[in-house]
N, C-alpha and C. Protein backbone atom coordinates (compact mmCIF):
# COMPACT_ATOMS: atom_id res chain seq x y z
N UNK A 1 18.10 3.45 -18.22
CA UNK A 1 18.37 4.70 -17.56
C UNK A 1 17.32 5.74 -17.90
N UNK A 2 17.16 5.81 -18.92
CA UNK A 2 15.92 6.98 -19.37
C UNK A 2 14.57 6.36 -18.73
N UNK A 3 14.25 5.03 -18.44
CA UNK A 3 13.23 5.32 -17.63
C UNK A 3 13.29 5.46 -16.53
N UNK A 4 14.52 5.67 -15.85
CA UNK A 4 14.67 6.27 -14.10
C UNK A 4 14.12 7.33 -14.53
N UNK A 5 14.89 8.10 -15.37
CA UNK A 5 14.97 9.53 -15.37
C UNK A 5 13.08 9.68 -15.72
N UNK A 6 12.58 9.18 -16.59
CA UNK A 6 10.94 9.44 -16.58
C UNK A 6 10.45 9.56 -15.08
N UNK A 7 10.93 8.09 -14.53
CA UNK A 7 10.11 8.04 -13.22
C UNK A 7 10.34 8.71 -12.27
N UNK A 8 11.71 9.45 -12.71
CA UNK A 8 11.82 10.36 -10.96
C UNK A 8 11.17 11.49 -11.72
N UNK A 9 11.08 12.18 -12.85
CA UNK A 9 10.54 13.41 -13.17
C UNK A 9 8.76 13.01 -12.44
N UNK A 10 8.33 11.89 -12.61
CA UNK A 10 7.02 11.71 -12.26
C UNK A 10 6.76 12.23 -10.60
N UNK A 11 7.94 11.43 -9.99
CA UNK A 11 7.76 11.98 -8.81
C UNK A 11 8.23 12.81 -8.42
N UNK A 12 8.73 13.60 -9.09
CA UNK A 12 9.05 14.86 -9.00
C UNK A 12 7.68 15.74 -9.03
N UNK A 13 6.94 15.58 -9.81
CA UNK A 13 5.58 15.80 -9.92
C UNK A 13 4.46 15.76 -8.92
N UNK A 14 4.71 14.40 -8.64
CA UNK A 14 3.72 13.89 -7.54
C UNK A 14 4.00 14.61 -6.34
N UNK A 15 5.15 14.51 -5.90
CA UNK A 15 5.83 15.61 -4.80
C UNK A 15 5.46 17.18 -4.94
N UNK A 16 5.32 17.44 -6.25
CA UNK A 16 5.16 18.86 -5.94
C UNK A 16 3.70 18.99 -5.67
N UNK A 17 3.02 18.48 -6.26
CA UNK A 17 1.37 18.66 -5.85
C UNK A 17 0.38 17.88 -5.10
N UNK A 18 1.49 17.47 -3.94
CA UNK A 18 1.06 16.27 -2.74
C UNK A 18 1.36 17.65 -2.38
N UNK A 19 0.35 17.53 -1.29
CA UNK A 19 0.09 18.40 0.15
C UNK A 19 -0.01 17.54 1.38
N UNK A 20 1.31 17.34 2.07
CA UNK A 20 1.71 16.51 2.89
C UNK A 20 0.50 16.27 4.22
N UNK A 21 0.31 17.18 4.44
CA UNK A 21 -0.71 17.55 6.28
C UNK A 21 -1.83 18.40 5.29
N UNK A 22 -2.88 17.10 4.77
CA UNK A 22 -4.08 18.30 4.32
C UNK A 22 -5.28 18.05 5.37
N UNK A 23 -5.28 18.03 6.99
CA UNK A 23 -5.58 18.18 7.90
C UNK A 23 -5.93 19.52 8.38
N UNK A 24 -6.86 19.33 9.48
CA UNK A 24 -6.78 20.61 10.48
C UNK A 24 -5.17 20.36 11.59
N UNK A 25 -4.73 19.53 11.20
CA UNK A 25 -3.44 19.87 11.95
C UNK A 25 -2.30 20.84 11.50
N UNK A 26 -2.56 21.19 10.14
CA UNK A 26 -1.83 21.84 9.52
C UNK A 26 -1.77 23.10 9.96
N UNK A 27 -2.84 24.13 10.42
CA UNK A 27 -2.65 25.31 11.39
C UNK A 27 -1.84 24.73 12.55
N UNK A 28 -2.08 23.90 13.28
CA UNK A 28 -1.02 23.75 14.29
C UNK A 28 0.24 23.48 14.06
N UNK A 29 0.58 22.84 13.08
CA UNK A 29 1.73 22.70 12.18
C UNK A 29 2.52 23.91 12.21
N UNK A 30 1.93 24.78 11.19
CA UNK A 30 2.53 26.35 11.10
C UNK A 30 2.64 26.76 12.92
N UNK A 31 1.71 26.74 13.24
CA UNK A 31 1.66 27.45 14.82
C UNK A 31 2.86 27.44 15.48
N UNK A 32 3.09 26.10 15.76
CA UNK A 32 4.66 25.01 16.16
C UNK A 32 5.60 25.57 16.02
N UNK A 33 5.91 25.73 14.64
CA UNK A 33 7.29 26.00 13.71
C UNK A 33 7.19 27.74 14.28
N UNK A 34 6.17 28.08 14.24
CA UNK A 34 6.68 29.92 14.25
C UNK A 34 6.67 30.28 15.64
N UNK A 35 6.40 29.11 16.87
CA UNK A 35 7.15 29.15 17.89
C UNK A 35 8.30 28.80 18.14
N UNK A 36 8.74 27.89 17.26
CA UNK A 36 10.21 27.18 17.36
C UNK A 36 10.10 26.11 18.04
N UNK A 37 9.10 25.27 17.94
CA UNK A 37 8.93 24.28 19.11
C UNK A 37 9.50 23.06 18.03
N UNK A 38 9.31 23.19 16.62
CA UNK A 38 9.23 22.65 15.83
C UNK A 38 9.82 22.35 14.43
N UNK A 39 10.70 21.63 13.89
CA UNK A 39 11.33 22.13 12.12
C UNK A 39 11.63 20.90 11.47
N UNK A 40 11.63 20.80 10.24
CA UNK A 40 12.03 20.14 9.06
C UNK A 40 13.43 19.29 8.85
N UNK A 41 13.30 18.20 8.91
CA UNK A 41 14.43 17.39 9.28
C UNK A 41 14.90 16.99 7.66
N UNK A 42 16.24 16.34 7.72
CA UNK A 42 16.52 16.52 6.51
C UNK A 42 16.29 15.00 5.75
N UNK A 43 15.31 14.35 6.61
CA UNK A 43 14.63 12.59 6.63
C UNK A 43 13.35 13.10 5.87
N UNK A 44 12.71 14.32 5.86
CA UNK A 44 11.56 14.32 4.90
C UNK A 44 10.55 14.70 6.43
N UNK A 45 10.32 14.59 7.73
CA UNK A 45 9.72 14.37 8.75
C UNK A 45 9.94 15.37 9.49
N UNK A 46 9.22 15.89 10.80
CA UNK A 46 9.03 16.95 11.18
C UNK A 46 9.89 16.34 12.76
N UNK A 47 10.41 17.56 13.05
CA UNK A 47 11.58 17.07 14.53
C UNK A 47 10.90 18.25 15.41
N UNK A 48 11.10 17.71 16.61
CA UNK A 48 10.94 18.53 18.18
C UNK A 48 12.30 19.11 18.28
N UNK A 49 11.75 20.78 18.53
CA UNK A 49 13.22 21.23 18.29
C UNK A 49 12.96 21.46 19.93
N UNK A 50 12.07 21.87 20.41
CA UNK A 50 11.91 21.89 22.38
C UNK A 50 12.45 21.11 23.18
N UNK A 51 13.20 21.49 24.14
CA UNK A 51 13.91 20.08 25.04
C UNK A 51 12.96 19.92 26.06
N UNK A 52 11.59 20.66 26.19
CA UNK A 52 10.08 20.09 26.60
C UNK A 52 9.20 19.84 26.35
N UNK A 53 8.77 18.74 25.45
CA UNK A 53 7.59 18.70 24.56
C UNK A 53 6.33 18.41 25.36
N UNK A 54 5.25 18.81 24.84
CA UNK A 54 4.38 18.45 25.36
C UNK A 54 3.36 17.32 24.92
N UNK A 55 3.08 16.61 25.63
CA UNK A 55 2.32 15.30 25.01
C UNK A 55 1.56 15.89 23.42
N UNK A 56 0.89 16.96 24.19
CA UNK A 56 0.20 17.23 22.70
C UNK A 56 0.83 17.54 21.20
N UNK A 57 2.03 18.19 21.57
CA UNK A 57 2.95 18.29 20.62
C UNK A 57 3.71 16.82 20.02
N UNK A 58 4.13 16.37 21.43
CA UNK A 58 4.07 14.93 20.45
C UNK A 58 3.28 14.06 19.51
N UNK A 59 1.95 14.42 20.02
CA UNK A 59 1.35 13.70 19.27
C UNK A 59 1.17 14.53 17.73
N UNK A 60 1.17 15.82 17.97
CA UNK A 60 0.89 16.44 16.59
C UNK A 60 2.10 15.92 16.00
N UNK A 61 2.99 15.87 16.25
CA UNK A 61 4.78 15.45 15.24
C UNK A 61 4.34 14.08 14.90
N UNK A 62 3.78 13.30 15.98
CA UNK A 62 3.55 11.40 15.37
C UNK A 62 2.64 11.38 14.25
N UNK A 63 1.75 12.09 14.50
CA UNK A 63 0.43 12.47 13.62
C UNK A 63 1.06 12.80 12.13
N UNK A 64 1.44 13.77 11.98
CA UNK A 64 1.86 14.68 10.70
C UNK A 64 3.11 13.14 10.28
N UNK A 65 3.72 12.59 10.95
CA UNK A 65 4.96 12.01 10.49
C UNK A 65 4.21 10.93 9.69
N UNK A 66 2.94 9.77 10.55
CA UNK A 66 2.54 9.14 10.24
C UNK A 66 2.05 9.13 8.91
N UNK A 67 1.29 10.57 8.83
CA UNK A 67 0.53 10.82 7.50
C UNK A 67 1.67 10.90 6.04
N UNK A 68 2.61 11.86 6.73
CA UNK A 68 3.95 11.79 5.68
C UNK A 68 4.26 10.97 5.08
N UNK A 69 4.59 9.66 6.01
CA UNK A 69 5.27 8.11 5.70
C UNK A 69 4.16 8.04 4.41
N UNK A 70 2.70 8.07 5.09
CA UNK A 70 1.92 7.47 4.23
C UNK A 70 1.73 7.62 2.90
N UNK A 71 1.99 8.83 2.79
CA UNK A 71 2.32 9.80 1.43
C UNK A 71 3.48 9.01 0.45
N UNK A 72 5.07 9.26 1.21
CA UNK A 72 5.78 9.32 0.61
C UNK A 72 5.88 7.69 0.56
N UNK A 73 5.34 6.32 1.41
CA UNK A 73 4.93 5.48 0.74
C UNK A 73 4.18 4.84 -0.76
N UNK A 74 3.02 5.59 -0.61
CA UNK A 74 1.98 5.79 -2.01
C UNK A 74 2.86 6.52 -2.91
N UNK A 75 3.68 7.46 -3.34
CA UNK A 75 4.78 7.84 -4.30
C UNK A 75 5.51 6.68 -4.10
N UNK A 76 6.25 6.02 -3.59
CA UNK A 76 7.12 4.95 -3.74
C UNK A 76 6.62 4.28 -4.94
N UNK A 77 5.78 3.50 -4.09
CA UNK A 77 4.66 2.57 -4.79
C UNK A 77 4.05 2.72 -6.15
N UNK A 78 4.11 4.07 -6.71
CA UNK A 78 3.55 4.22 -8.02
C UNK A 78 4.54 5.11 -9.11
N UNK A 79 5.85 5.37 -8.30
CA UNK A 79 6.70 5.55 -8.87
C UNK A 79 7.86 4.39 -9.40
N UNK A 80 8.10 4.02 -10.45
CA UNK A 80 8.60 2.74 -10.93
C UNK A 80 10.14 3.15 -10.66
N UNK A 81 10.86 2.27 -9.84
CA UNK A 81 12.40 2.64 -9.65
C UNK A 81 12.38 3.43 -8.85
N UNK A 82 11.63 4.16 -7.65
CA UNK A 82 11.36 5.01 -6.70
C UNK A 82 11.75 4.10 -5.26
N UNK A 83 12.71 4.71 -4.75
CA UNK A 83 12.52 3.63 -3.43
C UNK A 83 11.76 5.03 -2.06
N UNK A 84 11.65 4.07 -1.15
CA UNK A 84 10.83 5.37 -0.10
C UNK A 84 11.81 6.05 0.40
N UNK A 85 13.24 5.79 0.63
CA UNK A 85 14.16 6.67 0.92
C UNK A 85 14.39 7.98 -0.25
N UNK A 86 14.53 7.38 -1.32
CA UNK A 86 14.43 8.50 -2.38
C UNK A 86 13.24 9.76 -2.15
N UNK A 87 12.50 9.07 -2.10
CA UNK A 87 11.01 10.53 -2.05
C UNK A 87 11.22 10.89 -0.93
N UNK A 88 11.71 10.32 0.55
CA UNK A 88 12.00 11.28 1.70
C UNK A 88 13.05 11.95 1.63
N UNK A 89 13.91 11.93 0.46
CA UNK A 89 15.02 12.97 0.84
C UNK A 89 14.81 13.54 -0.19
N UNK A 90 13.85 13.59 -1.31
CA UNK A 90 13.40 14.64 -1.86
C UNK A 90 12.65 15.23 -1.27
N UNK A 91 11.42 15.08 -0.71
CA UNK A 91 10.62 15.80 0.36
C UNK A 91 11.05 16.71 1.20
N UNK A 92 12.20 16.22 1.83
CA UNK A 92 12.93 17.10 2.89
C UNK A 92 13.87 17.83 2.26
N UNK A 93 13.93 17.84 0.87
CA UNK A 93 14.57 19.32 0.15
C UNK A 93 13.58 20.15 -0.24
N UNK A 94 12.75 19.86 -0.26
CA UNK A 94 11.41 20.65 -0.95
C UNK A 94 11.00 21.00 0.66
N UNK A 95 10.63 19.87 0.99
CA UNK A 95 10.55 21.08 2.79
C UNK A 95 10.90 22.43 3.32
N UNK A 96 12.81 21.53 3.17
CA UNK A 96 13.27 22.72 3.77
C UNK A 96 13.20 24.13 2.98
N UNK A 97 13.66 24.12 1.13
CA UNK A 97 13.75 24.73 0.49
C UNK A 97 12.03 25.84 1.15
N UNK A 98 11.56 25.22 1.03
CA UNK A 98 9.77 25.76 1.31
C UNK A 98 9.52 26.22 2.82
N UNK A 99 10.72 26.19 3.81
CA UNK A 99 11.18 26.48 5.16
C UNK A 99 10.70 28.43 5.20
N UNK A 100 10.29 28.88 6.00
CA UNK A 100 10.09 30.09 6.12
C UNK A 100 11.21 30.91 6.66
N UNK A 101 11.74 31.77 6.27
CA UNK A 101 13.06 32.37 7.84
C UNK A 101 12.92 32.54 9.09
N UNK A 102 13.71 32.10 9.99
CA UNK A 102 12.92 31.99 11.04
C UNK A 102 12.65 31.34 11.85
N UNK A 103 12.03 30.21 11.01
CA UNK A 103 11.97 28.27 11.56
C UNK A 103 13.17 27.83 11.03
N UNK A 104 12.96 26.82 11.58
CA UNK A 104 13.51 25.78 12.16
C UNK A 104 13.77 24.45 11.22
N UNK A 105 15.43 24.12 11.02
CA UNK A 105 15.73 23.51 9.43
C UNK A 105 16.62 22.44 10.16
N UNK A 106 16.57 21.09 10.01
CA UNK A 106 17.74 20.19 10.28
C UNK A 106 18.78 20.83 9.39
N UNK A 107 20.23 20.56 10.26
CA UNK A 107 21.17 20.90 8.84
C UNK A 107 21.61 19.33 8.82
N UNK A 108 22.97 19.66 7.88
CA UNK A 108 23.56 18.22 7.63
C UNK A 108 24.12 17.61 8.80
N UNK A 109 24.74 17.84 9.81
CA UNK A 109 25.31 17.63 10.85
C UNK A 109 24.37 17.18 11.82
N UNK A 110 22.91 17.54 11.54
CA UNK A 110 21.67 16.80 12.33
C UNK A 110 21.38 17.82 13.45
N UNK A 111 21.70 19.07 12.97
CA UNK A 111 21.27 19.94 14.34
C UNK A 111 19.99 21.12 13.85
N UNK A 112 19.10 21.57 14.73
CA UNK A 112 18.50 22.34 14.25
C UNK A 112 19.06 23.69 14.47
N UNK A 113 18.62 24.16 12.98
CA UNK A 113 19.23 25.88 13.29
C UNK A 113 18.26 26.49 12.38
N UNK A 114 18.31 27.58 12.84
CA UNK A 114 17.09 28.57 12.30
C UNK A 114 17.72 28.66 10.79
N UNK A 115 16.44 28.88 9.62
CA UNK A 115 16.65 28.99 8.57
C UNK A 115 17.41 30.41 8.53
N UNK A 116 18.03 30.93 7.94
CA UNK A 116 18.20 32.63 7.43
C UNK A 116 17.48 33.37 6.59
């Protein structure tokens, strides 16, 4: 048991000083969200909150998601006793927690609603 507890403090770590989208997509990222087109799901992954997306927007959400996975894969992987579900639902507390007011937050019920 004490080495869970080491290994999630590790990725607890790794999570905090992973920078998920260290892209030029990341201005569009912010852009998205402070239109509302866009918000923080509680899977760790970014959701279409628009009931019209636009190709390009899709692709920025596949883009950013892809890179995410990739992330919170590589923490899996070097976190001992880490499964990839674990680091995405830590991610998506640190997300949302890191959510601006305003945008756009999965709640538990799976709906988006503006942060407060």
């Amino acid at each position: 048991m004490a080495h869970f507890a080491k290994s999630f403090v590790a990725m607890l770590v790794l999570l905090t000083g992973l920078a998920f989208v260290p892209s030029a997509f990341a201005m569009d990222l912010d852009s998205a969200k402070a239109q509302g087109l866009v918000g923080e799901r509680q899977n760790g992954y970014v959701g279409i909150v628009t009931s019209s997306p636009t190709p390009e927007l899709r692709k920025l959400v596949d883009d950013i998601n892809l890179r995410r996975r990739a992330s919170y894969q590589e923490i899996a992987a070097r976190t001992p006793g880490a499964s990839l579900n674990a680091v995405e639902r830590l991610a998506a507390e640190k997300l949302i927690a890191k959510t601006v007011s305003g945008h756009y937050v999965e709640n538990a019920a799976g709906v988006f609603v503006k942060k407060p």
